[in-house]
PDB file of N, CA and C in Angstrom:
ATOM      1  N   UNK A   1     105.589 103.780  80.929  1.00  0.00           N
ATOM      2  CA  UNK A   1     105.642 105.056  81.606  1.00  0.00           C
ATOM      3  C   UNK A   1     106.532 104.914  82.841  1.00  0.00           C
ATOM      4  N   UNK A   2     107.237 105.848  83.235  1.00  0.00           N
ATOM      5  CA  UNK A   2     108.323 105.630  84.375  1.00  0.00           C
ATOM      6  C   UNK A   2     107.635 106.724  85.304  1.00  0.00           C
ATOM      7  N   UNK A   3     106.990 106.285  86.466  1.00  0.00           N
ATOM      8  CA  UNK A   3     106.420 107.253  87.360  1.00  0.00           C
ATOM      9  C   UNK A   3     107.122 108.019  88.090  1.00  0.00           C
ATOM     10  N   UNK A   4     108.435 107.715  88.025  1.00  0.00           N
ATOM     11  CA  UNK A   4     109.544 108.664  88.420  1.00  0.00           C
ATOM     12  C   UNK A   4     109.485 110.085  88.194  1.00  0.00           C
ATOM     13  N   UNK A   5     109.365 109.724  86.572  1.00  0.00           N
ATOM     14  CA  UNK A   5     109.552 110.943  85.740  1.00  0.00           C
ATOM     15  C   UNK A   5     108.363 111.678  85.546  1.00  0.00           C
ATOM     16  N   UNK A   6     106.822 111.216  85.684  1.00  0.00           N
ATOM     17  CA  UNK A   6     105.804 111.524  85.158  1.00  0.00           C
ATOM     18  C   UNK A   6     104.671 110.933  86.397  1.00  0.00           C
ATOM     19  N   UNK A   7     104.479 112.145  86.994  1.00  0.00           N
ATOM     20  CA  UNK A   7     103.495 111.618  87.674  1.00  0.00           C
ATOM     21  C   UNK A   7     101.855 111.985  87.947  1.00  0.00           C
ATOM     22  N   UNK A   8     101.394 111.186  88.232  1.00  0.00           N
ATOM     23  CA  UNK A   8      99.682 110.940  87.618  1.00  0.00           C
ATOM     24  C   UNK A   8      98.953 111.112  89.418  1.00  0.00           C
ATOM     25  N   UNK A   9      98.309 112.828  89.325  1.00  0.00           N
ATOM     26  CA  UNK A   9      97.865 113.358  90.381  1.00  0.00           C
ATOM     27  C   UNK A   9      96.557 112.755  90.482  1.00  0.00           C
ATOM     28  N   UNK A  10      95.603 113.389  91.071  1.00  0.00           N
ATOM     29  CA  UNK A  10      94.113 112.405  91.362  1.00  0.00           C
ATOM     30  C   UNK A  10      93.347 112.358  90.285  1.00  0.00           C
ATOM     31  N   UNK A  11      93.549 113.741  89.462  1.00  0.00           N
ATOM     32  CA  UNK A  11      92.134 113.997  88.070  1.00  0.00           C
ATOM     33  C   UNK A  11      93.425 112.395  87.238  1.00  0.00           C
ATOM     34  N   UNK A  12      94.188 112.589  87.104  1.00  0.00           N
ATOM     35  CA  UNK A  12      94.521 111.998  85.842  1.00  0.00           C
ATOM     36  C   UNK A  12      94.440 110.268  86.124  1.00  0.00           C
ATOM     37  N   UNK A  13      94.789 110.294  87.680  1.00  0.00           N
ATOM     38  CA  UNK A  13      94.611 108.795  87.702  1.00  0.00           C
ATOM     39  C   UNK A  13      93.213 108.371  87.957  1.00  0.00           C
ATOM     40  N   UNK A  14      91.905 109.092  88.205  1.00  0.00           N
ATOM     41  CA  UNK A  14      90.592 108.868  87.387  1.00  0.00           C
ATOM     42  C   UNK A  14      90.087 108.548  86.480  1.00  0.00           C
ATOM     43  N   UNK A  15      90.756 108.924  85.461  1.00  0.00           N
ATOM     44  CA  UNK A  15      91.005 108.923  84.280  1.00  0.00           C
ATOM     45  C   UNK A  15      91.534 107.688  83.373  1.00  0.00           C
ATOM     46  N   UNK A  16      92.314 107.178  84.624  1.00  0.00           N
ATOM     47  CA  UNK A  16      92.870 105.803  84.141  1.00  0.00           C
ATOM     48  C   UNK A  16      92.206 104.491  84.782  1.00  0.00           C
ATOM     49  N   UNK A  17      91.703 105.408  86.189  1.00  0.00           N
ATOM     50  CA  UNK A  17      91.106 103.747  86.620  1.00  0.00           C
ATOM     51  C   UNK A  17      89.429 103.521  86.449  1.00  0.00           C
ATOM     52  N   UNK A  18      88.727 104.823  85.961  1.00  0.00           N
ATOM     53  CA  UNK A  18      87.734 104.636  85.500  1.00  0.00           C
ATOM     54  C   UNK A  18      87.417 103.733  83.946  1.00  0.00           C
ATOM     55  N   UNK A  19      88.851 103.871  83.594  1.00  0.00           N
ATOM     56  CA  UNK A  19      88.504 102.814  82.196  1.00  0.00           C
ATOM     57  C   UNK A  19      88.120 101.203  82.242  1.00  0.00           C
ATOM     58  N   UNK A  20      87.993 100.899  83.397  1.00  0.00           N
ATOM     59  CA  UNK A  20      87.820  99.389  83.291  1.00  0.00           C
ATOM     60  C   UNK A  20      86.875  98.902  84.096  1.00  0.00           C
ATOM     61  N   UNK A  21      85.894  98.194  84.404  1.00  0.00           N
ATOM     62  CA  UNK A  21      84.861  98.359  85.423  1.00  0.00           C
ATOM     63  C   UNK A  21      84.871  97.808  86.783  1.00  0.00           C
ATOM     64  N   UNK A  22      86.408  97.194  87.056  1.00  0.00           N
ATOM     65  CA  UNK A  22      86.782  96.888  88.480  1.00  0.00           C
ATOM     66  C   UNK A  22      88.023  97.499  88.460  1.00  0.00           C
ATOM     67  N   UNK A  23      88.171  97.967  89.850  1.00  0.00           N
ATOM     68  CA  UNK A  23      89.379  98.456  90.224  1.00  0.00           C
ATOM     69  C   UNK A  23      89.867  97.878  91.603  1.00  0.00           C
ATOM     70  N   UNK A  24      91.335  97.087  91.358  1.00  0.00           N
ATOM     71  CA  UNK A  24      91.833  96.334  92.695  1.00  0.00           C
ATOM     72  C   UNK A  24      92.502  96.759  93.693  1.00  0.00           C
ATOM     73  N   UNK A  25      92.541  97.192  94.453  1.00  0.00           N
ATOM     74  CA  UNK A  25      93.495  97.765  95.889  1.00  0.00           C
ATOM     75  C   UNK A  25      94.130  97.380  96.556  1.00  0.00           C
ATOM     76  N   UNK A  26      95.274  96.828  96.366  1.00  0.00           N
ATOM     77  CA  UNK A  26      96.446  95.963  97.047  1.00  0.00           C
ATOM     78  C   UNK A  26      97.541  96.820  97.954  1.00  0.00           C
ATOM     79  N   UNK A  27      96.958  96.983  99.431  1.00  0.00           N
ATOM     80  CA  UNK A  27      97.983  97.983 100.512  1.00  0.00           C
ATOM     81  C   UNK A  27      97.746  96.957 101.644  1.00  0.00           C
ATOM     82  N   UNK A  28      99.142  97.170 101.985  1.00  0.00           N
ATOM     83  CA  UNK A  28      99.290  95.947 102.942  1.00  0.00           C
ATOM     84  C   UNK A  28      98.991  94.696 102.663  1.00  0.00           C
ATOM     85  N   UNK A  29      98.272  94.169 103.869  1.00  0.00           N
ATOM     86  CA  UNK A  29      97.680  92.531 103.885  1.00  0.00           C
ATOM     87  C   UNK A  29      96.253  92.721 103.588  1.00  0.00           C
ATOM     88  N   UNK A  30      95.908  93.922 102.710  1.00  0.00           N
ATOM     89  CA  UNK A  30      94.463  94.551 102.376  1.00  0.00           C
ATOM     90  C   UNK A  30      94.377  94.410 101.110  1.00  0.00           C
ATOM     91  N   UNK A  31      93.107  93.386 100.515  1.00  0.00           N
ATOM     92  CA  UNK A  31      93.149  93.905  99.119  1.00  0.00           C
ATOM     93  C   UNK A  31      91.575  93.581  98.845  1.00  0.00           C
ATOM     94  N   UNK A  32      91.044  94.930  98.654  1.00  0.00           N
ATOM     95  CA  UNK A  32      89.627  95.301  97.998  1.00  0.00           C
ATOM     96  C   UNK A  32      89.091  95.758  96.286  1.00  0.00           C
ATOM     97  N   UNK A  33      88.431  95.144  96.300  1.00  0.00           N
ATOM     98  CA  UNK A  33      87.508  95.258  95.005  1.00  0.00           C
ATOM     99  C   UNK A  33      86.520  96.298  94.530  1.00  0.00           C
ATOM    100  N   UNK A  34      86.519  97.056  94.042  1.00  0.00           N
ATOM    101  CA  UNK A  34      85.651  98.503  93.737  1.00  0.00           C
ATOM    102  C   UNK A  34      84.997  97.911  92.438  1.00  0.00           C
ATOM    103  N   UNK A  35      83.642  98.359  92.367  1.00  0.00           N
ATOM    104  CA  UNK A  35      83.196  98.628  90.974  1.00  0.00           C
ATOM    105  C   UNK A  35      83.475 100.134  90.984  1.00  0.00           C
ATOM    106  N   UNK A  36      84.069 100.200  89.961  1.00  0.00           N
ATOM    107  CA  UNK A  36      84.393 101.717  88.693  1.00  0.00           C
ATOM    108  C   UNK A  36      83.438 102.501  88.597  1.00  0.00           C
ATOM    109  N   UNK A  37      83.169 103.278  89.430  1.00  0.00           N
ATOM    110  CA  UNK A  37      82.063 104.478  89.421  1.00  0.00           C
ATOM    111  C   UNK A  37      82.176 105.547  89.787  1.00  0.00           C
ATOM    112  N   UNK A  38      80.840 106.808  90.114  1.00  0.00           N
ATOM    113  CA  UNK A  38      81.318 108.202  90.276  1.00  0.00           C
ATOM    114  C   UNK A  38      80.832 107.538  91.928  1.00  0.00           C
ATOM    115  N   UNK A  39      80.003 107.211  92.261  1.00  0.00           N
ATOM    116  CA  UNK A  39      79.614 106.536  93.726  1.00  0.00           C
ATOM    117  C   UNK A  39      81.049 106.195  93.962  1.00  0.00           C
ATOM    118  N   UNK A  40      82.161 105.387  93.883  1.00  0.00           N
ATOM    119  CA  UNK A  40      82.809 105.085  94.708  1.00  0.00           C
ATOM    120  C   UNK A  40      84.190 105.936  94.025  1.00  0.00           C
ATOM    121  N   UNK A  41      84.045 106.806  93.573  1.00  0.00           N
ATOM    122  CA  UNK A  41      85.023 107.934  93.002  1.00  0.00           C
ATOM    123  C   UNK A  41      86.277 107.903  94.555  1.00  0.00           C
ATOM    124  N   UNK A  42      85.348 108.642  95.162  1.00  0.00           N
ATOM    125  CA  UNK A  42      86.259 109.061  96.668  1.00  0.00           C
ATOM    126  C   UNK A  42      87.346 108.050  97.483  1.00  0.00           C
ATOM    127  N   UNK A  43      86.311 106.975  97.384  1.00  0.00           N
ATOM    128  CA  UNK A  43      87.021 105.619  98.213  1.00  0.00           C
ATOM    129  C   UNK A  43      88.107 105.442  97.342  1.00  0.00           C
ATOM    130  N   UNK A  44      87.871 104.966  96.072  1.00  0.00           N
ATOM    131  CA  UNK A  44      88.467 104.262  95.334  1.00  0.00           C
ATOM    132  C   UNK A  44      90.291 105.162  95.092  1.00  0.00           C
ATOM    133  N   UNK A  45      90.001 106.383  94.943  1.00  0.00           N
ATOM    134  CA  UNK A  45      91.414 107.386  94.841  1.00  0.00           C
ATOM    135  C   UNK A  45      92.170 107.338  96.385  1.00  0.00           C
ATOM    136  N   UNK A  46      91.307 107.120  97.011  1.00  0.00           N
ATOM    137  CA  UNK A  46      92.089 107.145  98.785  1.00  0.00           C
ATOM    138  C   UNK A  46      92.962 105.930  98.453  1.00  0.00           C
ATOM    139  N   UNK A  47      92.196 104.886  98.319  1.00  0.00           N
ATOM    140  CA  UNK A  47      93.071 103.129  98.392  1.00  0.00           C
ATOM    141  C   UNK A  47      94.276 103.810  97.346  1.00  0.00           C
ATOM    142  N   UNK A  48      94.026 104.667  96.163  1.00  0.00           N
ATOM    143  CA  UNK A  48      94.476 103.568  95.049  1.00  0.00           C
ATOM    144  C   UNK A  48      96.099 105.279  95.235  1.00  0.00           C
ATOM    145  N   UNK A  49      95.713 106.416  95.792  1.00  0.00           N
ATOM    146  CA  UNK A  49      96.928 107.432  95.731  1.00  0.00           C
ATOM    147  C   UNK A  49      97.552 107.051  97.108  1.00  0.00           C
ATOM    148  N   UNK A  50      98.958 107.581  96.227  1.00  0.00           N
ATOM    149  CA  UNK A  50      99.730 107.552  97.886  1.00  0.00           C
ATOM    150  C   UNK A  50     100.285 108.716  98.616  1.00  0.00           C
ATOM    151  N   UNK A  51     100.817 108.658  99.193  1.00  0.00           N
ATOM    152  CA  UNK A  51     100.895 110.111 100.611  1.00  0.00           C
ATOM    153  C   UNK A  51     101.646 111.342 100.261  1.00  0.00           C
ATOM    154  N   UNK A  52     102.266 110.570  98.557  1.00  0.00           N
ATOM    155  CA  UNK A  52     102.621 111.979  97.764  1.00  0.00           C
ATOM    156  C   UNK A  52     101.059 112.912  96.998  1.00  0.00           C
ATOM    157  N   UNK A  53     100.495 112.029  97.500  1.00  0.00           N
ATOM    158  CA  UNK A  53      99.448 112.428  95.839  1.00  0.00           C
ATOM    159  C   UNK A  53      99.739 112.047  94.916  1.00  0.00           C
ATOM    160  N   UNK A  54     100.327 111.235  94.317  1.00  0.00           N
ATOM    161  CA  UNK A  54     100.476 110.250  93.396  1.00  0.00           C
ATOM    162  C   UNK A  54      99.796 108.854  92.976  1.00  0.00           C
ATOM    163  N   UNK A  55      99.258 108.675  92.079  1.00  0.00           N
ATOM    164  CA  UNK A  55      99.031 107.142  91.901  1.00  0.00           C
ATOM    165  C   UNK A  55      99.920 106.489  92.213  1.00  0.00           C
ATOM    166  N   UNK A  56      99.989 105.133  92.840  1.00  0.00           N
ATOM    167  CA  UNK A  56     100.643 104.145  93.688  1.00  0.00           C
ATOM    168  C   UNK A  56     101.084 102.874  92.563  1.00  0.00           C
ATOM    169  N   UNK A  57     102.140 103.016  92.825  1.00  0.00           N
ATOM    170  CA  UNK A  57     102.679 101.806  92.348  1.00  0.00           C
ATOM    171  C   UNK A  57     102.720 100.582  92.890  1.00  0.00           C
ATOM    172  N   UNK A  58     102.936  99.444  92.198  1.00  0.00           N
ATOM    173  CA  UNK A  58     102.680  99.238  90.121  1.00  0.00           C
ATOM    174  C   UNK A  58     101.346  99.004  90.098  1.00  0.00           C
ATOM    175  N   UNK A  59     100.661  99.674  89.263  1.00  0.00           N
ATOM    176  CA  UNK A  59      99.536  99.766  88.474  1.00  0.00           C
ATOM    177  C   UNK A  59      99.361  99.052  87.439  1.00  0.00           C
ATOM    178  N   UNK A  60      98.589  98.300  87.342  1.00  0.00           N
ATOM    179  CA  UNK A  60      98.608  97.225  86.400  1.00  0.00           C
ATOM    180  C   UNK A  60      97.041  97.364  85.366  1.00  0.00           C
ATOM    181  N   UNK A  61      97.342  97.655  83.847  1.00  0.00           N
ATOM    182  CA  UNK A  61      95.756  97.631  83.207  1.00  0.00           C
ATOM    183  C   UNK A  61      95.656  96.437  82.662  1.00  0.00           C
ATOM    184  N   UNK A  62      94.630  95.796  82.910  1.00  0.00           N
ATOM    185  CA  UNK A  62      94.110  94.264  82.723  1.00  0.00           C
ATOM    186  C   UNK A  62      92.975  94.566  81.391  1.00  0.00           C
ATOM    187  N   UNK A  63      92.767  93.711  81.220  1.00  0.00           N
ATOM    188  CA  UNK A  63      91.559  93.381  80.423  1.00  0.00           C
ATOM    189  C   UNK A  63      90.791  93.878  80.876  1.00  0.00           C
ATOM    190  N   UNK A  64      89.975  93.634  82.294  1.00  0.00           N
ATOM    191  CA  UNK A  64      88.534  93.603  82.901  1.00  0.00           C
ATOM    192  C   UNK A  64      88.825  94.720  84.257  1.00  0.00           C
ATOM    193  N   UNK A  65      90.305  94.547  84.664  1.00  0.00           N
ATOM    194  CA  UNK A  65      90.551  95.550  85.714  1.00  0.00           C
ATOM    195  C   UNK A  65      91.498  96.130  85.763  1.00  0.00           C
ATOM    196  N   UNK A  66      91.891  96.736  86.478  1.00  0.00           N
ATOM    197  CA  UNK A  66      93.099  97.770  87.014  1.00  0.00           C
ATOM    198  C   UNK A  66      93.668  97.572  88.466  1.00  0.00           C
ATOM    199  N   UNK A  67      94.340  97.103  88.612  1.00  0.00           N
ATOM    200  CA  UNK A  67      95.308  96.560  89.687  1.00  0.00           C
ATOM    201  C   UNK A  67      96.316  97.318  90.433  1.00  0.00           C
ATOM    202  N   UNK A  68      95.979  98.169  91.685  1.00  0.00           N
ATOM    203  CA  UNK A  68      96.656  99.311  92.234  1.00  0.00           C
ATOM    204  C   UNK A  68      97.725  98.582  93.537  1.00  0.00           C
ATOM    205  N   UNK A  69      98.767  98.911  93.758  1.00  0.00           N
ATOM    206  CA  UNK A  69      99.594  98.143  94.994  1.00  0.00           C
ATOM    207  C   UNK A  69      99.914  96.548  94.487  1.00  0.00           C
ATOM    208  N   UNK A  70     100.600  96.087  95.042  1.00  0.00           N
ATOM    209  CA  UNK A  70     101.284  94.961  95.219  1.00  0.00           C
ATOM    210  C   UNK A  70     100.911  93.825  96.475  1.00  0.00           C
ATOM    211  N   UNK A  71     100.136  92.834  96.234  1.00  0.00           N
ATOM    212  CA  UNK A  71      99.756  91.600  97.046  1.00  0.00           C
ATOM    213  C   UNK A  71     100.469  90.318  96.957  1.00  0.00           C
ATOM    214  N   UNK A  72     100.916  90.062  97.077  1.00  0.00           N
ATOM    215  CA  UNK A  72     101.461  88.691  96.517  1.00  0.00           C
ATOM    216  C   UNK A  72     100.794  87.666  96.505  1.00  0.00           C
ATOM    217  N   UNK A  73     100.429  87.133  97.892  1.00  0.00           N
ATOM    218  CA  UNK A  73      99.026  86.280  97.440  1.00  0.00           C
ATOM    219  C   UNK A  73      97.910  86.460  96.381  1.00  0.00           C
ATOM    220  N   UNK A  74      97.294  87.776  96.038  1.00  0.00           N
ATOM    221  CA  UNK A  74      96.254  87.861  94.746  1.00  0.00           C
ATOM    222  C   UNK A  74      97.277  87.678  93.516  1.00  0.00           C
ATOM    223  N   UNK A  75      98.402  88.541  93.538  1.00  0.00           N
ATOM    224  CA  UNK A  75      99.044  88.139  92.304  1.00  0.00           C
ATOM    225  C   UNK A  75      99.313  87.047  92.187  1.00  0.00           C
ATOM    226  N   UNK A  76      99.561  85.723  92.953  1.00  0.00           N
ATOM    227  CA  UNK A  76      99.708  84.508  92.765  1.00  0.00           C
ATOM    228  C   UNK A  76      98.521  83.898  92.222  1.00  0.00           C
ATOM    229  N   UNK A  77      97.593  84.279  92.891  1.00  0.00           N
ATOM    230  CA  UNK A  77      95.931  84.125  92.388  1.00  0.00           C
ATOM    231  C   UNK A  77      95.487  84.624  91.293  1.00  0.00           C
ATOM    232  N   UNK A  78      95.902  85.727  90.882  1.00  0.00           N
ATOM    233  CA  UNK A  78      95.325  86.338  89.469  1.00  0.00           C
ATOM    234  C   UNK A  78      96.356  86.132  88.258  1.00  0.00           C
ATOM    235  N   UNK A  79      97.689  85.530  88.424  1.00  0.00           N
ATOM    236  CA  UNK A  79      98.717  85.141  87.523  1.00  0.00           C
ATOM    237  C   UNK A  79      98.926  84.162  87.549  1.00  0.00           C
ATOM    238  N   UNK A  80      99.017  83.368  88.242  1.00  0.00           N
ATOM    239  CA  UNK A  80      99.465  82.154  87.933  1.00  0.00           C
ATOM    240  C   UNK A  80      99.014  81.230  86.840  1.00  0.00           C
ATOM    241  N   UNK A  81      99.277  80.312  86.238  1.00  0.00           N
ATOM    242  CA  UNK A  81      99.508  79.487  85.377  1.00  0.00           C
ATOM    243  C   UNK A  81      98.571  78.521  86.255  1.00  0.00           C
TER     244      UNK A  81
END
């Protein structure tokens, strides 16, 4: 999907990060862990949209989670070899 072209407002990116039962939040030198629920519905769309109203790039669907923003340290931690 090219978010350029197609972009994913708050209902739809619910939609996507409720599918997995953790959701990761990588902004700034910040990166938090959500369990996937209607309880943390609110929090979880603040971290994970950005100041367009857009879901935030790169979004990543994992196996077990969903990976919002860019960390480099966790991605070194959650990719590496």
């Amino acid at each position: 999907m090219d978010a350029r072209k197609e972009r994913i407002d708050a209902d739809a990116a619910w939609a996507i990060l409720s599918t997995r039962p953790l959701v990761v939040t990588a902004r700034g030198k910040k990166v938090t862990e959500w369990q996937a629920g209607d309880e943390n519905k609110e929090a979880i769309l603040k971290a994970a949209m950005g100041p367009s109203g857009n879901l935030r790039a790169p979004t990543l669907r994992l196996k077990d989670r969903i990976v919002v923003g860019f960390h480099e340290d966790y991605y070194k931690a959650t990719f590496a070899p």
